[in-house]
N, C-alpha and C. Protein backbone atom coordinates (compact mmCIF):
# COMPACT_ATOMS: atom_id res chain seq x y z
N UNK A 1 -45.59 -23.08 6.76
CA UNK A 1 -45.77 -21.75 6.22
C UNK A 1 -44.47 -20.96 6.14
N UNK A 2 -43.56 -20.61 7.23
CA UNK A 2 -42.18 -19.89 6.64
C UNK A 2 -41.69 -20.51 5.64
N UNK A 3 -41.58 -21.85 5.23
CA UNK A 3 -40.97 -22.16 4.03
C UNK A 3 -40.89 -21.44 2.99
N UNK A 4 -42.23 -20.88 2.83
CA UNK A 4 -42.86 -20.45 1.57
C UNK A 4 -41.66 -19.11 1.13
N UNK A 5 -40.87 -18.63 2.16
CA UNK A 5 -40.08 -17.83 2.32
C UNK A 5 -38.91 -17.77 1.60
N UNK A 6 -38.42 -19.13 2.12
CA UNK A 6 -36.91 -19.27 1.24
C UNK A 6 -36.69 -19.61 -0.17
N UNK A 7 -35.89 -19.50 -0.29
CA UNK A 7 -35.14 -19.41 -1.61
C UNK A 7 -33.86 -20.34 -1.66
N UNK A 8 -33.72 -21.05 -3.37
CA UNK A 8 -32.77 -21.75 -2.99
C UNK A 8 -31.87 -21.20 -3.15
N UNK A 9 -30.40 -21.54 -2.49
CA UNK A 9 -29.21 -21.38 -2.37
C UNK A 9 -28.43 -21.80 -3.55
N UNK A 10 -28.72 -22.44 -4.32
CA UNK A 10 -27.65 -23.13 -5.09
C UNK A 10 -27.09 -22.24 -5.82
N UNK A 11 -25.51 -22.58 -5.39
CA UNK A 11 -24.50 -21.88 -6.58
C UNK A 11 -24.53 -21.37 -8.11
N UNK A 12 -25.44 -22.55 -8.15
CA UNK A 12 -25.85 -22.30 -9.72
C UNK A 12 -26.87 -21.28 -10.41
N UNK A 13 -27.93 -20.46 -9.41
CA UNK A 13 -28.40 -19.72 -9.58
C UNK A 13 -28.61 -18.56 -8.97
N UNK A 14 -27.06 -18.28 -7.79
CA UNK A 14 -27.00 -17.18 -6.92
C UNK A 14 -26.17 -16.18 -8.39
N UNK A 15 -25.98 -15.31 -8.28
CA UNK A 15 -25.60 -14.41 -9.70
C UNK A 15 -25.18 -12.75 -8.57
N UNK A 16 -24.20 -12.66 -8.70
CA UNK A 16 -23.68 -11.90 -7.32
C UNK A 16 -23.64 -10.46 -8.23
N UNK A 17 -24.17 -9.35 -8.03
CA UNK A 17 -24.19 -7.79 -8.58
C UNK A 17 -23.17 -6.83 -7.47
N UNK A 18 -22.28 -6.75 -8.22
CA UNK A 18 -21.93 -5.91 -7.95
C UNK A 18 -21.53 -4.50 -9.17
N UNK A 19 -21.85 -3.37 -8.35
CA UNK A 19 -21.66 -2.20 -8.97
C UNK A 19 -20.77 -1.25 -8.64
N UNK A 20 -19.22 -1.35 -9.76
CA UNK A 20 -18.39 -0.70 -9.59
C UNK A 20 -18.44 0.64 -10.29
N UNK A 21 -17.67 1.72 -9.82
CA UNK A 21 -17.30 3.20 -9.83
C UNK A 21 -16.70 3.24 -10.83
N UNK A 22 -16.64 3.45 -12.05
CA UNK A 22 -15.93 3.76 -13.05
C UNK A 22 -14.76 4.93 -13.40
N UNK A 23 -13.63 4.65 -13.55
CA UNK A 23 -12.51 6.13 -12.88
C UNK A 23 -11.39 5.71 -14.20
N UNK A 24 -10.75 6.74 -14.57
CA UNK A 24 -9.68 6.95 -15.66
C UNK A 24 -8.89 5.95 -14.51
N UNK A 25 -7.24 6.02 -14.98
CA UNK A 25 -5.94 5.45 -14.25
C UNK A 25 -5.92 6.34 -13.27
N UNK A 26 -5.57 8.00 -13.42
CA UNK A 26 -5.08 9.17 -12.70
C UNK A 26 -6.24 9.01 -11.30
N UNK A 27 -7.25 8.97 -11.43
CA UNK A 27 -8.34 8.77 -10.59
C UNK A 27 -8.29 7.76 -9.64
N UNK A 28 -8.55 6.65 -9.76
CA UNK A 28 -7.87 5.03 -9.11
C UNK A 28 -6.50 5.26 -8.40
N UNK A 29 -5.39 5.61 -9.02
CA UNK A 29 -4.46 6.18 -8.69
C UNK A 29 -4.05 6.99 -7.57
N UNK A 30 -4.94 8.65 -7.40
CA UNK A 30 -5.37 9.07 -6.63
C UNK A 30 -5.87 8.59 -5.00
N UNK A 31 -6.65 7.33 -5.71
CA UNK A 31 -7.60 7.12 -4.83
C UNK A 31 -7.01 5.80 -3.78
N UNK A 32 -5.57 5.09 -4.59
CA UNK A 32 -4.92 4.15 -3.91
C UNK A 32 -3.86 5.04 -3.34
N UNK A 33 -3.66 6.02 -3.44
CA UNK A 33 -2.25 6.89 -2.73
C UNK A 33 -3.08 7.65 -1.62
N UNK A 34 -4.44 8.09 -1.54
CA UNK A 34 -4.99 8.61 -0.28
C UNK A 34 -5.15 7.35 0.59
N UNK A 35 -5.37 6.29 0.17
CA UNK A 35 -5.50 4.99 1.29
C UNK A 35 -4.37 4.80 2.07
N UNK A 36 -3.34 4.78 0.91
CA UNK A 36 -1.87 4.28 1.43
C UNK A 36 -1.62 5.96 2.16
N UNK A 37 -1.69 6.56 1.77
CA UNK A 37 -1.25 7.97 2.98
C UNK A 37 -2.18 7.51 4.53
N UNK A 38 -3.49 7.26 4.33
CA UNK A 38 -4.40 6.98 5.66
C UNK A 38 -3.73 6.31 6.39
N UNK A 39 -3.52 5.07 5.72
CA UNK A 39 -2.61 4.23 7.02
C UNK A 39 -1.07 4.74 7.01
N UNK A 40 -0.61 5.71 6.64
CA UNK A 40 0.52 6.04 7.00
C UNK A 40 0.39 6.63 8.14
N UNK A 41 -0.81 7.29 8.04
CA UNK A 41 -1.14 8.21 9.44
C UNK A 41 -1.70 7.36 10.34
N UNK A 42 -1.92 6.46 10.52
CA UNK A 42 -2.12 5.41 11.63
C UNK A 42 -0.95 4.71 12.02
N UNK A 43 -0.25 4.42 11.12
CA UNK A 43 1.07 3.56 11.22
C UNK A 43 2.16 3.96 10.38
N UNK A 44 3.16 4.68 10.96
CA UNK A 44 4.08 5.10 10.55
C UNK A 44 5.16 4.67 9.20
N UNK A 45 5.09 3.18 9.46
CA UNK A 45 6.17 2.27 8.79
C UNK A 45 5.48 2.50 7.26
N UNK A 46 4.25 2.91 7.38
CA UNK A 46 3.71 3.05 5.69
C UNK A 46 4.20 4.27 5.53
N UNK A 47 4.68 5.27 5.78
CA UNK A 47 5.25 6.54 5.32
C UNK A 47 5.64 6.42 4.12
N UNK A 48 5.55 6.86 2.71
CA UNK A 48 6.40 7.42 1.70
C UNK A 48 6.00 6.42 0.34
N UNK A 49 5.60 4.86 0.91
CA UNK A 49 4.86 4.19 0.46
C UNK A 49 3.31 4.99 -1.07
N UNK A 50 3.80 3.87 -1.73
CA UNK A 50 3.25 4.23 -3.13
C UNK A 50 2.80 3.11 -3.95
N UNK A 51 1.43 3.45 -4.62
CA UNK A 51 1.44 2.46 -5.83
C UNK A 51 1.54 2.70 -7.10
N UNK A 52 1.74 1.98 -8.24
CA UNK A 52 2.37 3.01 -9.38
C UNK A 52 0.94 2.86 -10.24
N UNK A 53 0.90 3.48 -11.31
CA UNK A 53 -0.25 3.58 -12.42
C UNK A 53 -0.92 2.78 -12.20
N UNK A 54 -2.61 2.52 -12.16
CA UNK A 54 -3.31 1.13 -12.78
C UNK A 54 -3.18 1.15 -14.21
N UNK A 55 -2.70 0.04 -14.67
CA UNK A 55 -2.75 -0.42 -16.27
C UNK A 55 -4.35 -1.29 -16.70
N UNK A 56 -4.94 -1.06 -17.76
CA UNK A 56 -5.28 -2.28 -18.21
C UNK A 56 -5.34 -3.56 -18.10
N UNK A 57 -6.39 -4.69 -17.79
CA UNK A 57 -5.37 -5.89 -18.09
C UNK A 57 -7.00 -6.32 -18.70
N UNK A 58 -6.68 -7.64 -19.65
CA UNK A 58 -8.40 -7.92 -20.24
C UNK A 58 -8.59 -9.08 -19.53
N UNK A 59 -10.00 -9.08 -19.41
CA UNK A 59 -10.94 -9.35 -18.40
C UNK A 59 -11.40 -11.30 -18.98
N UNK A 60 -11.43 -11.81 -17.91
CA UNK A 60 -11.55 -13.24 -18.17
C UNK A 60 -12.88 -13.91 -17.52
N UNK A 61 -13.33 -13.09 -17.02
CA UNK A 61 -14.80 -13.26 -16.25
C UNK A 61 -15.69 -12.35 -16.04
N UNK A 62 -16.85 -12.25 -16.43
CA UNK A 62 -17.86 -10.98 -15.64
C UNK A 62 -17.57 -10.64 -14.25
N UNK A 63 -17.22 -9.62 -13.62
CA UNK A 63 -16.98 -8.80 -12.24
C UNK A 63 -15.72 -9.15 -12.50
N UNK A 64 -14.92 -9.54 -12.80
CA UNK A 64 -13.23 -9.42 -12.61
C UNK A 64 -12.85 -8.49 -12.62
N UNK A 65 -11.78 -7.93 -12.34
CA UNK A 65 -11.55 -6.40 -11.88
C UNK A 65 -10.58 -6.37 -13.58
N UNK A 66 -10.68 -5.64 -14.13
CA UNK A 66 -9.77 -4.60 -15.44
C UNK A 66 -8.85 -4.15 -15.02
N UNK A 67 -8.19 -4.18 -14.03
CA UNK A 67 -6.94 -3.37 -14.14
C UNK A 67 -5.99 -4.02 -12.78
N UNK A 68 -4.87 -3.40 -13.11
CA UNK A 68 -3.80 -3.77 -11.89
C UNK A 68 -2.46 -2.87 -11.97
N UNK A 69 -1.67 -3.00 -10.89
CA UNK A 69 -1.15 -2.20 -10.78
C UNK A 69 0.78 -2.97 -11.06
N UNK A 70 1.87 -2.25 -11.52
CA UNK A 70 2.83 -2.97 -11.63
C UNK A 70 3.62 -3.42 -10.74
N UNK A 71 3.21 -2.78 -9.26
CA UNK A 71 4.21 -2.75 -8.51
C UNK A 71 3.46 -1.55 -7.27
N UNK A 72 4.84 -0.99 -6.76
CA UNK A 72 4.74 -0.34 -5.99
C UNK A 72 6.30 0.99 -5.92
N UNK A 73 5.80 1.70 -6.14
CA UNK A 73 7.21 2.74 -6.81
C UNK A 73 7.93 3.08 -5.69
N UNK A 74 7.47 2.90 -4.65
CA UNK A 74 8.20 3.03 -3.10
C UNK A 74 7.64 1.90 -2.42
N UNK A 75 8.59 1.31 -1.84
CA UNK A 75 8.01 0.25 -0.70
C UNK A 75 8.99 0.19 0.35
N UNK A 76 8.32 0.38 1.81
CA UNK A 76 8.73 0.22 2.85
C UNK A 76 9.28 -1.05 3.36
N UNK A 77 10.16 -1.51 4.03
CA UNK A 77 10.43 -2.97 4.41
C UNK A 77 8.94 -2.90 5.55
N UNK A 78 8.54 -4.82 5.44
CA UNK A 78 7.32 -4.87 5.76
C UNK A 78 5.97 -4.08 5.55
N UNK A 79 6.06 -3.70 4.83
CA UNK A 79 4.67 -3.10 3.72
C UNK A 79 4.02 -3.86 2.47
N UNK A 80 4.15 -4.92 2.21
CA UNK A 80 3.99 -5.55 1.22
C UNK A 80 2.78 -6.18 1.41
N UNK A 81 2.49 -6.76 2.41
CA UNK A 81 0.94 -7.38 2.17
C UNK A 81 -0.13 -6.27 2.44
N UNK A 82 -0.09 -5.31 3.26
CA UNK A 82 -1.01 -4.13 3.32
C UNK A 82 -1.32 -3.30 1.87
N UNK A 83 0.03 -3.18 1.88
CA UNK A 83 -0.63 -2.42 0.10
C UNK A 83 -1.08 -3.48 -0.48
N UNK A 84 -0.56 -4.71 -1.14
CA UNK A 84 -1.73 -5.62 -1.47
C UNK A 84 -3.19 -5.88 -1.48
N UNK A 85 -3.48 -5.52 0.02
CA UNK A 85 -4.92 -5.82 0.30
C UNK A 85 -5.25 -4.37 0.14
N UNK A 86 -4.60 -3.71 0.35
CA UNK A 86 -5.70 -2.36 -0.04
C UNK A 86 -5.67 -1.91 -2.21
N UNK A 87 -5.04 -2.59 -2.53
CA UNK A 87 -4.89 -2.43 -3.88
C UNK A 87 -5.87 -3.25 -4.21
N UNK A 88 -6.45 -4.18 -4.07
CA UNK A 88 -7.30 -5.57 -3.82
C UNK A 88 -8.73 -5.10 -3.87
N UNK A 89 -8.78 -4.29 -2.14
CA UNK A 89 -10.00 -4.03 -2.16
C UNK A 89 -10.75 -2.27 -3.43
N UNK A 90 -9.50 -1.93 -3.74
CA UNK A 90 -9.63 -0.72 -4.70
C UNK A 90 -9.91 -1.52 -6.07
N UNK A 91 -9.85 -2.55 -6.46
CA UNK A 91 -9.98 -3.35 -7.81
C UNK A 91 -11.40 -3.96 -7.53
N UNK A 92 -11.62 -4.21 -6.22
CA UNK A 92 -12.89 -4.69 -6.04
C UNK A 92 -13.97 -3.64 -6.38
N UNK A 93 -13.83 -1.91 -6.13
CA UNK A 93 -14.70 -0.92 -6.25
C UNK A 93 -14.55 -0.69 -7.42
N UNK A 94 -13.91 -0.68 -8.42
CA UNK A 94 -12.93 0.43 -9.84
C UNK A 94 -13.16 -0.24 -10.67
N UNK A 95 -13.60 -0.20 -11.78
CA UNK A 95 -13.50 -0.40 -13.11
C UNK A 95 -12.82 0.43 -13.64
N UNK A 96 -11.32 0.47 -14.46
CA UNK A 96 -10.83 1.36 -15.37
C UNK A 96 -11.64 1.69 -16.97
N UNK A 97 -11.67 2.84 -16.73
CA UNK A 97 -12.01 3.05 -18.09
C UNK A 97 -10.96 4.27 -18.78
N UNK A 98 -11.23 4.62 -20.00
CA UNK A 98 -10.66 5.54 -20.85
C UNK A 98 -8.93 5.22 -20.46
């Protein structure tokens, strides 16, 4: 009787939803320079630290993230994989639009 419960697993018919926040560049933008300020205030060495515009980029899969960023317009020595992952997980929430 629990059987009756499960569901199969297979890759082939798991179909993963996710629902991203839709935001201009200036917005996203915004919203990756309050992160990178947060951990400045936890950890100093991120001080002054920046990411520059999200651009466009076209999309090669359903949920792929639309946009990315060129760089980083200030970077601290040893800051490079933190802004990464927090630019990462902001592409994971954001869809660019307009």
């Amino acid at each position: 009787m629990p059987d009756m419960f499960l569901q199969s697993l297979d890759a082939d018919t798991l179909h993963p939803v996710t629902i991203k926040k839709r935001a201009t560049a200036a917005v996203i933008h915004a919203d990756l320079n309050e992160r990178i300020a947060r951990l400045a205030a936890r950890e100093p060495k991120y001080d002054g630290c920046a990411a520059a515009l999200p651009k466009p980029l076209r999309v090669s899969r359903d949920g792929a993230p639309n946009w990315t960023v060129d760089g980083f317009t200030q970077l601290q020595p040893g800051c490079f994989i933190a802004l990464v992952k927090i630019v990462d997980q902001v592409r994971l929430e954001y869809d660019l639009v307009g």
